[in-house]
N, C-alpha and C. Protein backbone atom coordinates (compact mmCIF):
# COMPACT_ATOMS: atom_id res chain seq x y z
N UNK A 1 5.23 -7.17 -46.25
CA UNK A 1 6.54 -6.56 -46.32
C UNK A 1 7.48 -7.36 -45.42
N UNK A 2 8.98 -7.63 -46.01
CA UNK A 2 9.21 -8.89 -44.99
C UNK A 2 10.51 -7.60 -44.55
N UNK A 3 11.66 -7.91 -43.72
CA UNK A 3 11.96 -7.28 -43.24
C UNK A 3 13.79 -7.86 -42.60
N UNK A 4 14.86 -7.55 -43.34
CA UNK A 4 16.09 -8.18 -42.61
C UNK A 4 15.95 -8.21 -40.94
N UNK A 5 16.97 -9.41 -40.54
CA UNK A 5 16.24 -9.55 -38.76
C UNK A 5 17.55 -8.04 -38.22
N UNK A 6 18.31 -7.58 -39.14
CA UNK A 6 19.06 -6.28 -38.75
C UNK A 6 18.30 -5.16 -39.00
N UNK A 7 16.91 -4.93 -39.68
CA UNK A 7 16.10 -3.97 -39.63
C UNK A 7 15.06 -3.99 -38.72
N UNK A 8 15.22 -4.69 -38.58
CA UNK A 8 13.72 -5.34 -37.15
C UNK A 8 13.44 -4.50 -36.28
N UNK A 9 12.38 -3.88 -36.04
CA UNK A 9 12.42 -2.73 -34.71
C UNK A 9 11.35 -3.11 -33.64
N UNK A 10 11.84 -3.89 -33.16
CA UNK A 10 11.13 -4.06 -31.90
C UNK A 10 10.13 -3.19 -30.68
N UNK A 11 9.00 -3.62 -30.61
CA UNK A 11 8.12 -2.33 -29.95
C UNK A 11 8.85 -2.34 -28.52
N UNK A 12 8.62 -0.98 -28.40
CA UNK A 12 9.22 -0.30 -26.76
C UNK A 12 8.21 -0.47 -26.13
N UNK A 13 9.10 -1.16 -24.97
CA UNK A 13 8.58 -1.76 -23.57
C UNK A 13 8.04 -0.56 -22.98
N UNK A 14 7.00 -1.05 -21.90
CA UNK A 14 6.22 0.32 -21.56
C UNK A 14 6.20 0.40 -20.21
N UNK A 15 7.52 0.11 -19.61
CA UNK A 15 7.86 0.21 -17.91
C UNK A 15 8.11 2.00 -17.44
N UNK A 16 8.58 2.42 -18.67
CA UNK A 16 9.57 3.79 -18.55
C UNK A 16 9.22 4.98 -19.22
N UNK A 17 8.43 5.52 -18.24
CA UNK A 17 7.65 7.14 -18.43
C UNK A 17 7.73 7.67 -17.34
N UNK A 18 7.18 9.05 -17.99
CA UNK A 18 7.25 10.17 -16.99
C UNK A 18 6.18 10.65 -17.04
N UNK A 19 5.85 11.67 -16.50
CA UNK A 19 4.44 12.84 -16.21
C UNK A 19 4.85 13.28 -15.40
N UNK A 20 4.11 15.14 -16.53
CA UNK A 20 4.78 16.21 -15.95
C UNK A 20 3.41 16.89 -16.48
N UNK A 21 3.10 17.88 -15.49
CA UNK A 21 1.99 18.46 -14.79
C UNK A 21 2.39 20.36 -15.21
N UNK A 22 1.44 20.67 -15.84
CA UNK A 22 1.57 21.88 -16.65
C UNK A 22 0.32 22.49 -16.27
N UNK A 23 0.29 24.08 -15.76
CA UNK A 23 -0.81 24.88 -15.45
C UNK A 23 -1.36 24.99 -16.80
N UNK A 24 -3.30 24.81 -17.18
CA UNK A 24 -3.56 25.11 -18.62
C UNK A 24 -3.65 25.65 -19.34
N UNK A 25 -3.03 27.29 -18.50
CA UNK A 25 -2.40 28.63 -19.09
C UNK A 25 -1.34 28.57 -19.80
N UNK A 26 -0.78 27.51 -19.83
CA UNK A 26 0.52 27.21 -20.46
C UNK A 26 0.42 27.27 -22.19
N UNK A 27 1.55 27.75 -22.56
CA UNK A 27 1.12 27.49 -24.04
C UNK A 27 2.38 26.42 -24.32
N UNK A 28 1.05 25.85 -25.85
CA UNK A 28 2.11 24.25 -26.48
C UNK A 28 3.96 24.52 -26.54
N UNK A 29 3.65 25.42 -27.14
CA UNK A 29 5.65 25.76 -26.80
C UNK A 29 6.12 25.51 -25.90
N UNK A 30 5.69 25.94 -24.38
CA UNK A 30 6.03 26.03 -23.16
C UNK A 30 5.98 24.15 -22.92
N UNK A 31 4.79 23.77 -23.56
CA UNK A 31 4.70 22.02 -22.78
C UNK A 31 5.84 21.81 -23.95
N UNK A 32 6.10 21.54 -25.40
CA UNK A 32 6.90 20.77 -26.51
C UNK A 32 8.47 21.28 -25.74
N UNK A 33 9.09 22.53 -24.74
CA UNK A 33 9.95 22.93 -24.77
C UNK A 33 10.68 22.10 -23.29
N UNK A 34 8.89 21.59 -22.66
CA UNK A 34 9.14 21.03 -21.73
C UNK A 34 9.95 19.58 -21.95
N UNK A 35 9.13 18.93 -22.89
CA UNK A 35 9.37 17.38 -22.93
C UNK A 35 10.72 17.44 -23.51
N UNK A 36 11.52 18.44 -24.41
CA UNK A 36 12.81 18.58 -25.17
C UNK A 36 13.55 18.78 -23.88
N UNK A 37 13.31 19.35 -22.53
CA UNK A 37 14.07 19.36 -21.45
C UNK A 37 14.23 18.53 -20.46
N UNK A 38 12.73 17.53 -20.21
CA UNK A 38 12.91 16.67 -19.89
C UNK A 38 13.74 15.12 -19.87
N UNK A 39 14.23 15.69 -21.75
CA UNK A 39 15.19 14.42 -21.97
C UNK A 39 16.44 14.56 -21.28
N UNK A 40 16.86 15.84 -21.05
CA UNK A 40 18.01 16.25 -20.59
C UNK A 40 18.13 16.07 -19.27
N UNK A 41 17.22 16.92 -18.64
CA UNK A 41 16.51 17.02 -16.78
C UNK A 41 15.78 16.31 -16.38
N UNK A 42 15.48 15.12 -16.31
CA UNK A 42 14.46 14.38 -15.94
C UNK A 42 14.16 15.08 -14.31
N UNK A 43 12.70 15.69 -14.37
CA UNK A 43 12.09 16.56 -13.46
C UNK A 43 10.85 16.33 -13.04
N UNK A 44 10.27 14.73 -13.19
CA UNK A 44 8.62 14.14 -13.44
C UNK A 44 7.87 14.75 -12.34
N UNK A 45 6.66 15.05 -11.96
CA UNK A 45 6.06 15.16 -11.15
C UNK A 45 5.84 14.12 -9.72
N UNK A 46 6.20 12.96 -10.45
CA UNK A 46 6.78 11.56 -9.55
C UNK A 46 6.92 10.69 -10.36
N UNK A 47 7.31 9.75 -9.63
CA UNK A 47 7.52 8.10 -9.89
C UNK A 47 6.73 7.06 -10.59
N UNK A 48 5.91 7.48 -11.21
CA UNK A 48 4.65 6.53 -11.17
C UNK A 48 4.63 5.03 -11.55
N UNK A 49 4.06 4.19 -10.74
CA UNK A 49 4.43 2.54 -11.18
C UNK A 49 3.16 2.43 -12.36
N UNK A 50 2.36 3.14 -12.27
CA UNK A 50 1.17 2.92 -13.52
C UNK A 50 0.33 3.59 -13.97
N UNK A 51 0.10 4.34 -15.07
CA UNK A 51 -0.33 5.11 -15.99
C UNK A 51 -1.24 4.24 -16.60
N UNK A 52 -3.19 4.42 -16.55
CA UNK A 52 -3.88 3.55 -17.66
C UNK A 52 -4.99 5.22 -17.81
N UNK A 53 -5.54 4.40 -19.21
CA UNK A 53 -6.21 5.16 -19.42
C UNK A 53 -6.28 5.95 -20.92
N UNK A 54 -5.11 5.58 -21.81
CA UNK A 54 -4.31 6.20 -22.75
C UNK A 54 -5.55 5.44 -23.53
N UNK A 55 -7.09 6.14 -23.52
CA UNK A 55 -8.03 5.00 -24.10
C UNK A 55 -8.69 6.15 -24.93
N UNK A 56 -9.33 6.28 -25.99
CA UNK A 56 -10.33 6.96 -26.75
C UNK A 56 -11.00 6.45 -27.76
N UNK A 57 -12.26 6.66 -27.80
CA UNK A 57 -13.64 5.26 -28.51
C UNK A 57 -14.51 6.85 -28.82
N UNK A 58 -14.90 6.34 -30.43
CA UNK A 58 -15.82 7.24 -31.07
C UNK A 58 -17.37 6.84 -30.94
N UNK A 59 -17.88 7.30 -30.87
CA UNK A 59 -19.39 7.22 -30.53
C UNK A 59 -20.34 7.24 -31.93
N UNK A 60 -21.28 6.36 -32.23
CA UNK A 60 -21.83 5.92 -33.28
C UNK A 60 -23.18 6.28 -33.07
N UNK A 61 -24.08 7.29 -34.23
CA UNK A 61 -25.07 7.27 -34.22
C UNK A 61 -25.79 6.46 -35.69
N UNK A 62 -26.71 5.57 -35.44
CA UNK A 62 -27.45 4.85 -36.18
C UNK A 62 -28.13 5.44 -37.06
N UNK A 63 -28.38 5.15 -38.09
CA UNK A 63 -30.00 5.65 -38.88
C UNK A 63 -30.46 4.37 -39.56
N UNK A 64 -31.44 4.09 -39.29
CA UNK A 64 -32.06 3.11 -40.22
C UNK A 64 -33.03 3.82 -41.18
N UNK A 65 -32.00 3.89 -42.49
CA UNK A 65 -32.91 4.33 -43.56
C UNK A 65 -34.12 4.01 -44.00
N UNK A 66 -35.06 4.12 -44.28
CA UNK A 66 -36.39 3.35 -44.75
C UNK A 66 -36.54 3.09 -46.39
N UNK A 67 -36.86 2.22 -46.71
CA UNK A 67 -36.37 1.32 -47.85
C UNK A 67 -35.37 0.62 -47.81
N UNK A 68 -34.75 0.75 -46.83
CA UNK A 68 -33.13 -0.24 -47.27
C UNK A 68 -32.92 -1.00 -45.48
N UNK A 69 -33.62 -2.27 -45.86
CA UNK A 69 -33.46 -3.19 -44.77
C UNK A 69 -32.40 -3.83 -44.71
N UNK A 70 -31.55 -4.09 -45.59
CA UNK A 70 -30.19 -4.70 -45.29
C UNK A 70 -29.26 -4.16 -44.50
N UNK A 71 -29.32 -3.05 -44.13
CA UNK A 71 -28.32 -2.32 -43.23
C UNK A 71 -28.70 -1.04 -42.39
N UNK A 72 -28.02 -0.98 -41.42
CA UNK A 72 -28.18 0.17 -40.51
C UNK A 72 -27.06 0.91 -40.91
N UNK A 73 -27.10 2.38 -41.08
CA UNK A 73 -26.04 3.37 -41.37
C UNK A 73 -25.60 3.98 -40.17
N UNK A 74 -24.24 4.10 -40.20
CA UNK A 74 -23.64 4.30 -38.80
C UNK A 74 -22.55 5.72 -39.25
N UNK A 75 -22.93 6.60 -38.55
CA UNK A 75 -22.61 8.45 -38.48
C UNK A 75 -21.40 8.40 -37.26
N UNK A 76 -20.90 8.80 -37.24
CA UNK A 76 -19.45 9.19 -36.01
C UNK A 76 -20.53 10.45 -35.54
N UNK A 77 -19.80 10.53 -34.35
CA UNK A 77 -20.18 12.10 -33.47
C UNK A 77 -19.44 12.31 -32.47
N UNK A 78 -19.06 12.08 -31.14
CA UNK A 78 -18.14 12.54 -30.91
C UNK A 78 -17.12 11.42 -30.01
N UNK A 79 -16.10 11.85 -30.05
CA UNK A 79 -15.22 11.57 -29.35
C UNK A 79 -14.74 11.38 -27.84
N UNK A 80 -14.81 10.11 -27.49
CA UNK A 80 -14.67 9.89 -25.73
C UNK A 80 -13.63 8.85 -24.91
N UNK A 81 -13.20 10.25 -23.90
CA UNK A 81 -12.05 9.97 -23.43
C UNK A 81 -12.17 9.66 -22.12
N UNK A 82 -11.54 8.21 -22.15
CA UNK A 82 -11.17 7.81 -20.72
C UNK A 82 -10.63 8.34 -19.48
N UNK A 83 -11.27 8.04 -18.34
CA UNK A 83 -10.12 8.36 -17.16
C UNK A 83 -8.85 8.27 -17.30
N UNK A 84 -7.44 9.35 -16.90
CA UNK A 84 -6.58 9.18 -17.08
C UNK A 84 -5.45 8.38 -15.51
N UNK A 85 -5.64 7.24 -14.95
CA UNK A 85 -5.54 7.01 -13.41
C UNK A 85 -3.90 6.34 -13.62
N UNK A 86 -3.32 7.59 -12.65
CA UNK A 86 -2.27 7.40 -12.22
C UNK A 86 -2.00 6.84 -10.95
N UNK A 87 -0.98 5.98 -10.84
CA UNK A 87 -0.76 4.97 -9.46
C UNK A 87 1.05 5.10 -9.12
N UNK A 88 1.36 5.59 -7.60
CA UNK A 88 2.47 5.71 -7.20
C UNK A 88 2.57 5.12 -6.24
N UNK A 89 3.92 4.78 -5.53
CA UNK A 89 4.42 5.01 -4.12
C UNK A 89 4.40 5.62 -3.98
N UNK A 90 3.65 5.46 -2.37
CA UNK A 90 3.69 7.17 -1.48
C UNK A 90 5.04 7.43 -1.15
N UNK A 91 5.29 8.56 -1.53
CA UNK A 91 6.69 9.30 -0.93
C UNK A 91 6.19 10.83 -0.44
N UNK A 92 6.89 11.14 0.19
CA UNK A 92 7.06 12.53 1.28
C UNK A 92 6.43 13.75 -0.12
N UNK A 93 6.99 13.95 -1.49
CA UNK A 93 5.70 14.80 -1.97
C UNK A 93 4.37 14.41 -2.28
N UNK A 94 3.74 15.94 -2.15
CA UNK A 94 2.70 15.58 -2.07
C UNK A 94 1.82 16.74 -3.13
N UNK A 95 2.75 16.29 -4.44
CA UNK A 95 1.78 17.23 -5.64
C UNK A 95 0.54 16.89 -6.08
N UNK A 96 0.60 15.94 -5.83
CA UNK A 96 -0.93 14.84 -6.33
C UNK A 96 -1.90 15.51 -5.28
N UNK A 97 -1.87 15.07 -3.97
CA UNK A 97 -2.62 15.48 -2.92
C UNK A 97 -2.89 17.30 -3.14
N UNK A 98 -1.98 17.83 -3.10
CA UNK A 98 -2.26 18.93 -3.05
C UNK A 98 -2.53 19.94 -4.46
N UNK A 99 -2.66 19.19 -4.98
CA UNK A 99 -3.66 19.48 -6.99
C UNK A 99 -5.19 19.36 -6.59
N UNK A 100 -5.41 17.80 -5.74
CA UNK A 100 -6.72 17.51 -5.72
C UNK A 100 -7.14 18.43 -4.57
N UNK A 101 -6.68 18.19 -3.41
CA UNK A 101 -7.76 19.32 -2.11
C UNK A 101 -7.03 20.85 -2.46
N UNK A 102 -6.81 21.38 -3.33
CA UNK A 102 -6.72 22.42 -3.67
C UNK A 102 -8.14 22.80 -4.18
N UNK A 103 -9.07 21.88 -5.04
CA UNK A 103 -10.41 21.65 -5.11
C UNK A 103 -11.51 22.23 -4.10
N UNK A 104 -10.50 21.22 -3.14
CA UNK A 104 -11.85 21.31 -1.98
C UNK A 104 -11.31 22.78 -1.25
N UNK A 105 -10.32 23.16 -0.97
CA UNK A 105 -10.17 24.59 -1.04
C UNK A 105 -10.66 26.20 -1.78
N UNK A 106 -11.10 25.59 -3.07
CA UNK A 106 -11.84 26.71 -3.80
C UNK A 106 -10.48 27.03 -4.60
N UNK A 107 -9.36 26.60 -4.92
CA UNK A 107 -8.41 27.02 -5.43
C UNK A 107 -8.25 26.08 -6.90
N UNK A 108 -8.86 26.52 -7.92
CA UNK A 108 -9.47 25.12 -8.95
C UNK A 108 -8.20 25.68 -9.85
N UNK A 109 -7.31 24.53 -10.28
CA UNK A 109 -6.62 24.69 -11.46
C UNK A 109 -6.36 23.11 -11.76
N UNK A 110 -6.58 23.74 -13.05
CA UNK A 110 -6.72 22.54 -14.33
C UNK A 110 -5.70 22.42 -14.49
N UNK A 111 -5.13 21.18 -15.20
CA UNK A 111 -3.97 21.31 -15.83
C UNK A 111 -3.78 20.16 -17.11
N UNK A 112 -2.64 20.91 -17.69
CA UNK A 112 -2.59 19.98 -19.35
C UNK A 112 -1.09 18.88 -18.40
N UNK A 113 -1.50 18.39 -19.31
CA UNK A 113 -0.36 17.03 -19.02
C UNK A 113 0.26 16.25 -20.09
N UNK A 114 1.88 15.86 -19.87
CA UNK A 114 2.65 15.19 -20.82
C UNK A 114 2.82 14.19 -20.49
N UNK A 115 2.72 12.94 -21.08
CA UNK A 115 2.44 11.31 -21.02
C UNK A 115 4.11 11.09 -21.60
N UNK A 116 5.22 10.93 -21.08
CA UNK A 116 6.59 10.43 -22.00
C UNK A 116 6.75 9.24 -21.98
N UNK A 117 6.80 8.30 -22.96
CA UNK A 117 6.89 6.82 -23.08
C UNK A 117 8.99 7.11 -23.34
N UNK A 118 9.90 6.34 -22.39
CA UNK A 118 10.88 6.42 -23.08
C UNK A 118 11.72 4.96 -23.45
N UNK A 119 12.46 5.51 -24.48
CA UNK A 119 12.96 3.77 -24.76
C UNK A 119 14.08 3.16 -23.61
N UNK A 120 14.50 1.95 -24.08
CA UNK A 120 15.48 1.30 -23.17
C UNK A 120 16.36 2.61 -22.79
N UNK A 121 17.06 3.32 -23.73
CA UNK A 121 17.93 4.36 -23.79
C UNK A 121 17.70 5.74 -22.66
N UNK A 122 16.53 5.61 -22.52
CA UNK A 122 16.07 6.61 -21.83
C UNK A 122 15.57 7.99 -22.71
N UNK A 123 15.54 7.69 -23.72
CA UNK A 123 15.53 8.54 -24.88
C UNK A 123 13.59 8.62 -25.19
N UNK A 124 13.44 10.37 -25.49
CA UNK A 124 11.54 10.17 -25.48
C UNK A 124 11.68 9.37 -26.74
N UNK A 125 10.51 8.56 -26.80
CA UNK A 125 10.10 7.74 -27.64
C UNK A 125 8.25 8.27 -28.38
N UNK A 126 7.17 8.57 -27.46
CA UNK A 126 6.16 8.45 -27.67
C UNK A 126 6.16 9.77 -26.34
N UNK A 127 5.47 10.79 -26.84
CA UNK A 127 4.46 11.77 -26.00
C UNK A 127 2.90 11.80 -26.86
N UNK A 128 2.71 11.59 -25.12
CA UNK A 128 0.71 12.33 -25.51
C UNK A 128 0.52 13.18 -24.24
N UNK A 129 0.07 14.09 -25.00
CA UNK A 129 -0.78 15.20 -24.14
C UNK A 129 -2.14 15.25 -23.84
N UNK A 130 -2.20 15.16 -22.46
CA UNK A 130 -4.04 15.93 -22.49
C UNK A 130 -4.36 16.97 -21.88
N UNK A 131 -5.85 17.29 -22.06
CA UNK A 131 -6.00 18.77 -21.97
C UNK A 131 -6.97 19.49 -20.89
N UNK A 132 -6.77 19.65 -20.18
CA UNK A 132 -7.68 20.74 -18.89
C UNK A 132 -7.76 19.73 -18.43
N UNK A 133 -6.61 19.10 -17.60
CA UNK A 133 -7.33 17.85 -16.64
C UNK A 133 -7.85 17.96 -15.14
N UNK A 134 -8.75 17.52 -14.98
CA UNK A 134 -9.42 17.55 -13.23
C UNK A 134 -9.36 16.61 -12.80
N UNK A 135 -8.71 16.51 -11.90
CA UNK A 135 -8.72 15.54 -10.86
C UNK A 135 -9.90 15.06 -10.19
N UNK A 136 -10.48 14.11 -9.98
CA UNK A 136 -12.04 13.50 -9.75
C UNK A 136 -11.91 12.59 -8.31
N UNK A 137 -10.79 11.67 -8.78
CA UNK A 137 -10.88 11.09 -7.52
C UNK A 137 -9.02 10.67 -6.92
N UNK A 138 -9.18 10.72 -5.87
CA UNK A 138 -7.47 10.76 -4.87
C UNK A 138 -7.70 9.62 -4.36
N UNK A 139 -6.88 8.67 -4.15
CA UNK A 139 -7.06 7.70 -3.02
C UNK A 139 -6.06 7.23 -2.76
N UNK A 140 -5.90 7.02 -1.20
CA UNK A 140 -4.63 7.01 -0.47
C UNK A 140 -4.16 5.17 -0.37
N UNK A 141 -3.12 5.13 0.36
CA UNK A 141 -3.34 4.12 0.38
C UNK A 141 -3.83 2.87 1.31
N UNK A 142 -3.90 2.03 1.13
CA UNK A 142 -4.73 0.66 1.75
C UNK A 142 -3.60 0.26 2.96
N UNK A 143 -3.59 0.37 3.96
CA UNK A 143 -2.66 -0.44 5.19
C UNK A 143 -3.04 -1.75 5.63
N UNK A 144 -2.35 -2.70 6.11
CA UNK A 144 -2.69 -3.48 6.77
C UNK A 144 -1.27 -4.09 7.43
N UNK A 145 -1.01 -4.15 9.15
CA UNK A 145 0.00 -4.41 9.87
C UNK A 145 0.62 -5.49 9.37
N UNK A 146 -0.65 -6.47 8.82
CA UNK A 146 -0.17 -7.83 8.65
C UNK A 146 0.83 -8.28 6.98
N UNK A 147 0.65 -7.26 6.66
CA UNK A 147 1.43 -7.13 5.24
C UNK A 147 2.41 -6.25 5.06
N UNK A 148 3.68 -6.47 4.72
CA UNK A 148 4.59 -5.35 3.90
C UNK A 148 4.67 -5.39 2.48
N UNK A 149 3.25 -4.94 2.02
CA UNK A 149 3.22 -4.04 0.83
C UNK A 149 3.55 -2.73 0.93
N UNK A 150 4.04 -1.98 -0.65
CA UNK A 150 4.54 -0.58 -0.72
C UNK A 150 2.95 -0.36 -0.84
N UNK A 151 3.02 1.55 -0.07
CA UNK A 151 2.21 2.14 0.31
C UNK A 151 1.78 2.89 -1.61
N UNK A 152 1.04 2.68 -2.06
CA UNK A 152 0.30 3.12 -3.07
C UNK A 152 -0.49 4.68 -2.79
N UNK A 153 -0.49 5.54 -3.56
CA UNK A 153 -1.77 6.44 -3.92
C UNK A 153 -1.62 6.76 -5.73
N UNK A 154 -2.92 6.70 -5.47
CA UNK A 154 -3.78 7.02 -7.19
C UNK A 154 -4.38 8.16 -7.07
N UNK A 155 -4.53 9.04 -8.52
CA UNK A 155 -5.58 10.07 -8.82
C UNK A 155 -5.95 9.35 -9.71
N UNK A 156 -7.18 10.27 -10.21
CA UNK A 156 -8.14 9.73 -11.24
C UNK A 156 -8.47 11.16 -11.64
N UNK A 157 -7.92 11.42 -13.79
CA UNK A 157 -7.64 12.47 -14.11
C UNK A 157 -9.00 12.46 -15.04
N UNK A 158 -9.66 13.65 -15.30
CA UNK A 158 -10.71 13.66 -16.59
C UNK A 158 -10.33 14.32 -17.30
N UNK A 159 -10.39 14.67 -18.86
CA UNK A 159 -9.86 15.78 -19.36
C UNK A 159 -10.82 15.90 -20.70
N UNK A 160 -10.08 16.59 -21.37
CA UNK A 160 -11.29 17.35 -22.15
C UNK A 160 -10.77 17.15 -23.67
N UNK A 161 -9.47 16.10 -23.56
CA UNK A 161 -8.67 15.71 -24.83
C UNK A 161 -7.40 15.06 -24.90
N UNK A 162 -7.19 14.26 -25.68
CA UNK A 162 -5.57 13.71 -26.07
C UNK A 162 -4.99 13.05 -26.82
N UNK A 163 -4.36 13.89 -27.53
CA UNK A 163 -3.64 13.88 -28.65
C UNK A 163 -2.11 13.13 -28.37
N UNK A 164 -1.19 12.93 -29.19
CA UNK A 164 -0.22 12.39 -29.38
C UNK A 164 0.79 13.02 -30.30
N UNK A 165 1.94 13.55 -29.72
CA UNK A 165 2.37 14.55 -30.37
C UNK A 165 3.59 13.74 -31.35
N UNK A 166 3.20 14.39 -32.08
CA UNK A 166 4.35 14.02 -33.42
C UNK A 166 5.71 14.79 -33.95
N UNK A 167 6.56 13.85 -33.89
CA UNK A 167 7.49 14.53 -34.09
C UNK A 167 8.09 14.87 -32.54
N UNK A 168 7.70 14.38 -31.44
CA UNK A 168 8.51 15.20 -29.78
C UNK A 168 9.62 14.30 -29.98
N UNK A 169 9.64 13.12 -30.25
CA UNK A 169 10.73 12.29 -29.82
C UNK A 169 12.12 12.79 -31.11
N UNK A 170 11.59 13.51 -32.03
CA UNK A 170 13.06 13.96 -32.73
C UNK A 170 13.22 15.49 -32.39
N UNK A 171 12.24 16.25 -32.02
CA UNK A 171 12.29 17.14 -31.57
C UNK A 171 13.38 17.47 -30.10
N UNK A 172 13.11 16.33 -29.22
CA UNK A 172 13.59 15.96 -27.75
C UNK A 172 15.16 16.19 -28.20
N UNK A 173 15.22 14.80 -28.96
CA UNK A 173 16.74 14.19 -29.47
C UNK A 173 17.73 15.91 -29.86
N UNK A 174 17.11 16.34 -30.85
CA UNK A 174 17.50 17.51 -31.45
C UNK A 174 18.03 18.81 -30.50
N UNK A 175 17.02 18.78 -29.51
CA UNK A 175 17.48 19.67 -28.28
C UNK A 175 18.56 19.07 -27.21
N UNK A 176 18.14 17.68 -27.28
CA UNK A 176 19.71 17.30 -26.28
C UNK A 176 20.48 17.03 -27.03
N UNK A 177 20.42 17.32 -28.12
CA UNK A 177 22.13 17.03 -28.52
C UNK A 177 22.62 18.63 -28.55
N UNK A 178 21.67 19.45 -29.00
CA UNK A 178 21.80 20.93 -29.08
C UNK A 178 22.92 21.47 -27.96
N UNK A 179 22.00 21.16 -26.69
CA UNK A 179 22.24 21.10 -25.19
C UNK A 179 23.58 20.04 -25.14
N UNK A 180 23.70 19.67 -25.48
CA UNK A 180 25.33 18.65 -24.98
C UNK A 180 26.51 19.27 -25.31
N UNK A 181 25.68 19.82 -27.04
CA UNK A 181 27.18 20.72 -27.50
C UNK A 181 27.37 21.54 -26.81
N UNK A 182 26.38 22.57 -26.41
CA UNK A 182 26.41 23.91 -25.86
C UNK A 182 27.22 23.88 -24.90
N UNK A 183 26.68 22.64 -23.97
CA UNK A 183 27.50 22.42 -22.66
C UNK A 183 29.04 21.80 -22.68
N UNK A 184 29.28 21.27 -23.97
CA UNK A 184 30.69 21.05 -23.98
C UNK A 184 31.71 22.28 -24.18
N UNK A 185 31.17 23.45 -24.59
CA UNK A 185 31.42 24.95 -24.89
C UNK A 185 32.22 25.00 -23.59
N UNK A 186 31.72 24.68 -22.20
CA UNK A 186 31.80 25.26 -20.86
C UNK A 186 32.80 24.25 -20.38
């Protein structure tokens, strides 16, 4: 399919997201109503310089039929999801820190989470959600006198799923423009 160079859509750069941190009592309305407000309020849980992990690989079980030596037959089963490891500058909050030793407190809450990819525009482009995430591992950051590097901390998220929601980024659009009129009312 060839394509005028005025139709051309160039893939969005992936410097500019957010994450935002949802108790897993929450229902999908409450997170889809979130990310439609987030276009408006940008309210992230922080800053983050790096988000990896956006990884999922299906798992293959074999059978080697008997009579048929030319091939091994390969069955799907289940589905497996990567660590989700987020990386910031340390700044004065401390939601990350206090998600994880809330743990070591006996105070356990999970939480679902919104992944916002946004374009140059600032506009959502790409959400994924995942689901009942636990925090596994915190780590602060690395000092050394002899260097002025920015002060880093990472979590390391597990979860139990993640999907990619369809349709948030016209959904988003639809509510801030909703929201612009409303507010031009005033």
């Amino acid at each position: 399919m060839l394509f005028n160079v005025g139709e051309r859509e160039d893939p969005v750069l992936a410097y500019n997201f957010t994450i935002s941190l949802l108790d897993s009592s929450s229902s999908m309305a409450k997170a889809v109503t979130t990310i439609a407000v987030k276009s408006v309020i940008d309210d992230p849980v922080g800053g983050f310089n790096e988000c990896t992990g956006l990884d999922m690989s299906m798992e293959v079980e074999e059978y080697m039929e008997g009579g048929n030596n030319g091939t091994v037959l390969k069955f799907p089963t289940r589905i497996k999801y990567e660590k989700l490891v987020l990386k910031a500058g340390l700044t004065r909050g401390t939601a990350l820190w206090d998600w994880f030793h809330g743990f070591i407190e006996g105070k356990v809450q999970r939480k679902d989470g919104l992944i916002t990819l946004h374009n140059e525009q600032h506009e959502v482009h790409t959400v994924w959600e995942f689901k009942r995430g636990l925090p596994v591992s915190y780590k602060g950051p690395q000092m050394n006198a002899q260097q002025s590097n920015v002060a880093f901390e990472s979590i390391e998220i597990e979860h139990e799923g993640l999907v990619q929601l369809p349709g948030a980024s016209g959904l988003a659009s639809a509510i801030s423009s909703a929201a612009e009129g409303i507010a031009s009312l005033f």
